[in-house]
C-alpha atoms as a PDB file:
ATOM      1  CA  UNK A   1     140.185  28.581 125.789  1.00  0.00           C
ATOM      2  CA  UNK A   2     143.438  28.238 127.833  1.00  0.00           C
ATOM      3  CA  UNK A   3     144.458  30.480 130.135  1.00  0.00           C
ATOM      4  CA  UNK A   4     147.600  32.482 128.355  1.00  0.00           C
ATOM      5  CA  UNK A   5     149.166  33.863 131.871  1.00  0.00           C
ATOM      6  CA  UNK A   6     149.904  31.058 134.798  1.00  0.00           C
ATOM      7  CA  UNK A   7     149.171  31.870 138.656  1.00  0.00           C
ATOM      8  CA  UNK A   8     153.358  32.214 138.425  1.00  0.00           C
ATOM      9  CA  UNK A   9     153.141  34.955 136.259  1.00  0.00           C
ATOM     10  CA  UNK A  10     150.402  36.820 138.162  1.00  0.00           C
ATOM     11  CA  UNK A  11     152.115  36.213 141.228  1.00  0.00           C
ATOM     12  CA  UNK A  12     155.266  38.138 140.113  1.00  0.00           C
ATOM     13  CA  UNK A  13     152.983  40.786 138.948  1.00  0.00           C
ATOM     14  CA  UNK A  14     151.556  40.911 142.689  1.00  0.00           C
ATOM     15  CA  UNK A  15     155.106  40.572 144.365  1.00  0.00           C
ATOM     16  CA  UNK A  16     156.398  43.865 142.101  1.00  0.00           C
ATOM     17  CA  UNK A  17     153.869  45.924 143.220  1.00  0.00           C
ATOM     18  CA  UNK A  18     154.047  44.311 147.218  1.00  0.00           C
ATOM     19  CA  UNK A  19     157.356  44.370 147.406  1.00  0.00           C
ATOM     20  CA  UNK A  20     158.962  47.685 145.690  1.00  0.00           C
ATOM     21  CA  UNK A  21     160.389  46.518 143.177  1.00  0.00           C
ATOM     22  CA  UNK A  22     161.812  43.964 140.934  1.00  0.00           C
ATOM     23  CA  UNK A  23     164.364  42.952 143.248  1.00  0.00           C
ATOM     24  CA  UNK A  24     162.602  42.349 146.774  1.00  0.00           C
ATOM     25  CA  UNK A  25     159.856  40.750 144.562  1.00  0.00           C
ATOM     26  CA  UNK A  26     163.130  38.107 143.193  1.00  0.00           C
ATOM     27  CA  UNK A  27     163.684  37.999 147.039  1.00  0.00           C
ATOM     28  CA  UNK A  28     160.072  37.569 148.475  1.00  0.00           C
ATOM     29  CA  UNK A  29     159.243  34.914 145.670  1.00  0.00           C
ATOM     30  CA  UNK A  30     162.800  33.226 145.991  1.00  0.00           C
ATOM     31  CA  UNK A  31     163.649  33.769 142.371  1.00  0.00           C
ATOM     32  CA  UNK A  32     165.506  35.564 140.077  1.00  0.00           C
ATOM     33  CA  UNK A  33     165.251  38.784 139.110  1.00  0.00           C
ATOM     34  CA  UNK A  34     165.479  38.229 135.164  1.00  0.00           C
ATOM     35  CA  UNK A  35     162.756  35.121 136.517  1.00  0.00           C
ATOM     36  CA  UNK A  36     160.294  38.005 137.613  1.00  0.00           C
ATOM     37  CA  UNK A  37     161.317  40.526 134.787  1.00  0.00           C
ATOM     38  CA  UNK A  38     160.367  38.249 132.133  1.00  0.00           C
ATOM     39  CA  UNK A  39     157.198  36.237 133.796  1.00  0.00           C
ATOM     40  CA  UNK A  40     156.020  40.592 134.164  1.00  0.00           C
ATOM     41  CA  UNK A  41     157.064  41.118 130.478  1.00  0.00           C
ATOM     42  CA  UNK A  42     155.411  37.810 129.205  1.00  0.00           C
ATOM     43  CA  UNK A  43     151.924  39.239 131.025  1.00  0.00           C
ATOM     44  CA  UNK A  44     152.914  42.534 128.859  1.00  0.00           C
ATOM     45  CA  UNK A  45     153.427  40.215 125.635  1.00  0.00           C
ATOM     46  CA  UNK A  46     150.802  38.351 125.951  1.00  0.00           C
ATOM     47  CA  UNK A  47     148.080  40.693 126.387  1.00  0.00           C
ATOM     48  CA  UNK A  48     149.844  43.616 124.407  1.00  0.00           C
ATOM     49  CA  UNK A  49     149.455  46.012 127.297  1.00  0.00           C
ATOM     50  CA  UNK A  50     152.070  48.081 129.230  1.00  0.00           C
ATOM     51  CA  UNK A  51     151.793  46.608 133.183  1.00  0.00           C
ATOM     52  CA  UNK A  52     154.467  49.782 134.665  1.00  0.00           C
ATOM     53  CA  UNK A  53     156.427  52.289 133.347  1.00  0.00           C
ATOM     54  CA  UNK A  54     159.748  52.711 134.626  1.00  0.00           C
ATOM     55  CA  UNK A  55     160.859  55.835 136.688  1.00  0.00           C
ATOM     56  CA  UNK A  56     164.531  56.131 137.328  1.00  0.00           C
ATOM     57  CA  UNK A  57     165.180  52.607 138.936  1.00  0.00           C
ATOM     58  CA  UNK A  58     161.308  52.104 139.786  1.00  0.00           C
ATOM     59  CA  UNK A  59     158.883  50.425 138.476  1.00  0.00           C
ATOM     60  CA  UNK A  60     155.339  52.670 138.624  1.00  0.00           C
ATOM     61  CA  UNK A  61     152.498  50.965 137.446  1.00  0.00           C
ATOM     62  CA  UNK A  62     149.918  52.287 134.287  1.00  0.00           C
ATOM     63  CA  UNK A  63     146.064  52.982 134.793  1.00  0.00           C
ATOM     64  CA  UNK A  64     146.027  49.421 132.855  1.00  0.00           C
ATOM     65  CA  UNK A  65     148.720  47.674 135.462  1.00  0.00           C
ATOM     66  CA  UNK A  66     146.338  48.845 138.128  1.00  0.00           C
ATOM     67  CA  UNK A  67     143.507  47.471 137.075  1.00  0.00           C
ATOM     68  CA  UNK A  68     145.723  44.049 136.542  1.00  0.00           C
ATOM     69  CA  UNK A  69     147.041  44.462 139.688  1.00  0.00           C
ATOM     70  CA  UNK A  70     143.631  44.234 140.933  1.00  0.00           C
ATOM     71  CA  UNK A  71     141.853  41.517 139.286  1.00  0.00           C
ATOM     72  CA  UNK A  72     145.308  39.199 139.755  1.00  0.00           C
ATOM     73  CA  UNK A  73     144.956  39.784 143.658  1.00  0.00           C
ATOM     74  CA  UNK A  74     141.473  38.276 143.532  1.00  0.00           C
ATOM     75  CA  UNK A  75     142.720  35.380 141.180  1.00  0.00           C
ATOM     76  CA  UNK A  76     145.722  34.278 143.338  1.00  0.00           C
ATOM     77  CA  UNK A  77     143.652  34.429 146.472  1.00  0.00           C
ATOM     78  CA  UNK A  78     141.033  32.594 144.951  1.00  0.00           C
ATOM     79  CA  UNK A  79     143.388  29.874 143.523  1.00  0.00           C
ATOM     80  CA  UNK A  80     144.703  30.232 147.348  1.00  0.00           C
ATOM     81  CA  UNK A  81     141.116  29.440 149.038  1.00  0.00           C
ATOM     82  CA  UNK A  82     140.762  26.437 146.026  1.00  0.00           C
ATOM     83  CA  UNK A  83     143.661  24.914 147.137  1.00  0.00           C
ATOM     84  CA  UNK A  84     142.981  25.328 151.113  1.00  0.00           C
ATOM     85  CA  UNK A  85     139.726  23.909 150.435  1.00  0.00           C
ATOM     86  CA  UNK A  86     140.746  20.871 148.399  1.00  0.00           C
ATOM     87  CA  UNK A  87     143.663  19.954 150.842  1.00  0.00           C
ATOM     88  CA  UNK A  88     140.685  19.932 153.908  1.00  0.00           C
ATOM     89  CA  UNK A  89     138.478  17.801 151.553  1.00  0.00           C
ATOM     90  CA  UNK A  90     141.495  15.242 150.968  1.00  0.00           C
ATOM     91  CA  UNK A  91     142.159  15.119 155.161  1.00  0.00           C
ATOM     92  CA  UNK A  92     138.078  14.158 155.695  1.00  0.00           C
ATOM     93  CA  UNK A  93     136.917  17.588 156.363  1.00  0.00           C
ATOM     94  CA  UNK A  94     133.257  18.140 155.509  1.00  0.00           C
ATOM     95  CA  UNK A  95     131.573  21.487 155.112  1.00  0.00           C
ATOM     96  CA  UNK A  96     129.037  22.731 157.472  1.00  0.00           C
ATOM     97  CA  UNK A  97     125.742  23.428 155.600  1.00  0.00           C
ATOM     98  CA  UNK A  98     122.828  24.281 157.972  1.00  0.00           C
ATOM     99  CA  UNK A  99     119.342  24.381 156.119  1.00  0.00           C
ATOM    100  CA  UNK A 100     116.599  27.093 157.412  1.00  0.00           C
ATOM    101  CA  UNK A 101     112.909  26.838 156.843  1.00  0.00           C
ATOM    102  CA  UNK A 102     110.474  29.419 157.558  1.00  0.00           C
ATOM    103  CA  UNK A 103     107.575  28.768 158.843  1.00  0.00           C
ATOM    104  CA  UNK A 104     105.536  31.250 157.270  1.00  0.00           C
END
């Protein structure tokens, strides 16, 4: 099964919520702001949920955004860490891994 959201997606998700807004997420993420509406409205499409709701001129997000909000934090910093640790692995770097016995 393929993933139906990318990391680009997510990460405009994230940036909303950071940022305050559609626009300072554009801003942050060095987009557009029709870029970031749409890559938060495919995430809506895609899974057929509702990620805010919009009050006045902000965007407040739903028990359901929350809980996306959430889980894509801990997917883009995990993507984050894979990529940190692959670009050590390609400059030589080892990891450390230190073996214990006890004795008893």
């Amino acid at each position: 099964m393929s993933a139906k959201i990318t990391l680009d997606q997510w990460q405009a998700l994230l940036a909303v919520v950071d940022e305050g807004g559609y626009a300072s997420a554009a801003e942050a993420l060095n987009k557009s702001q029709s870029a970031i509406s749409y890559a938060v409205q495919k995430i809506e499409t895609e899974l057929g949920v509702r990620a805010f709701t919009l009050e006045g001129r902000r965007a407040k997000l739903t028990e359901t955004g929350q809980m996306l909000y959430r889980q894509a934090k801990v997917l883009v910093e995990e993507a984050n860490r894979l990529e940190s640790a692959a670009i050590q692995l390609s400059q030589g770097w080892e990891p450390l891994v230190r073996v214990t016995a006890d004795g008893l």
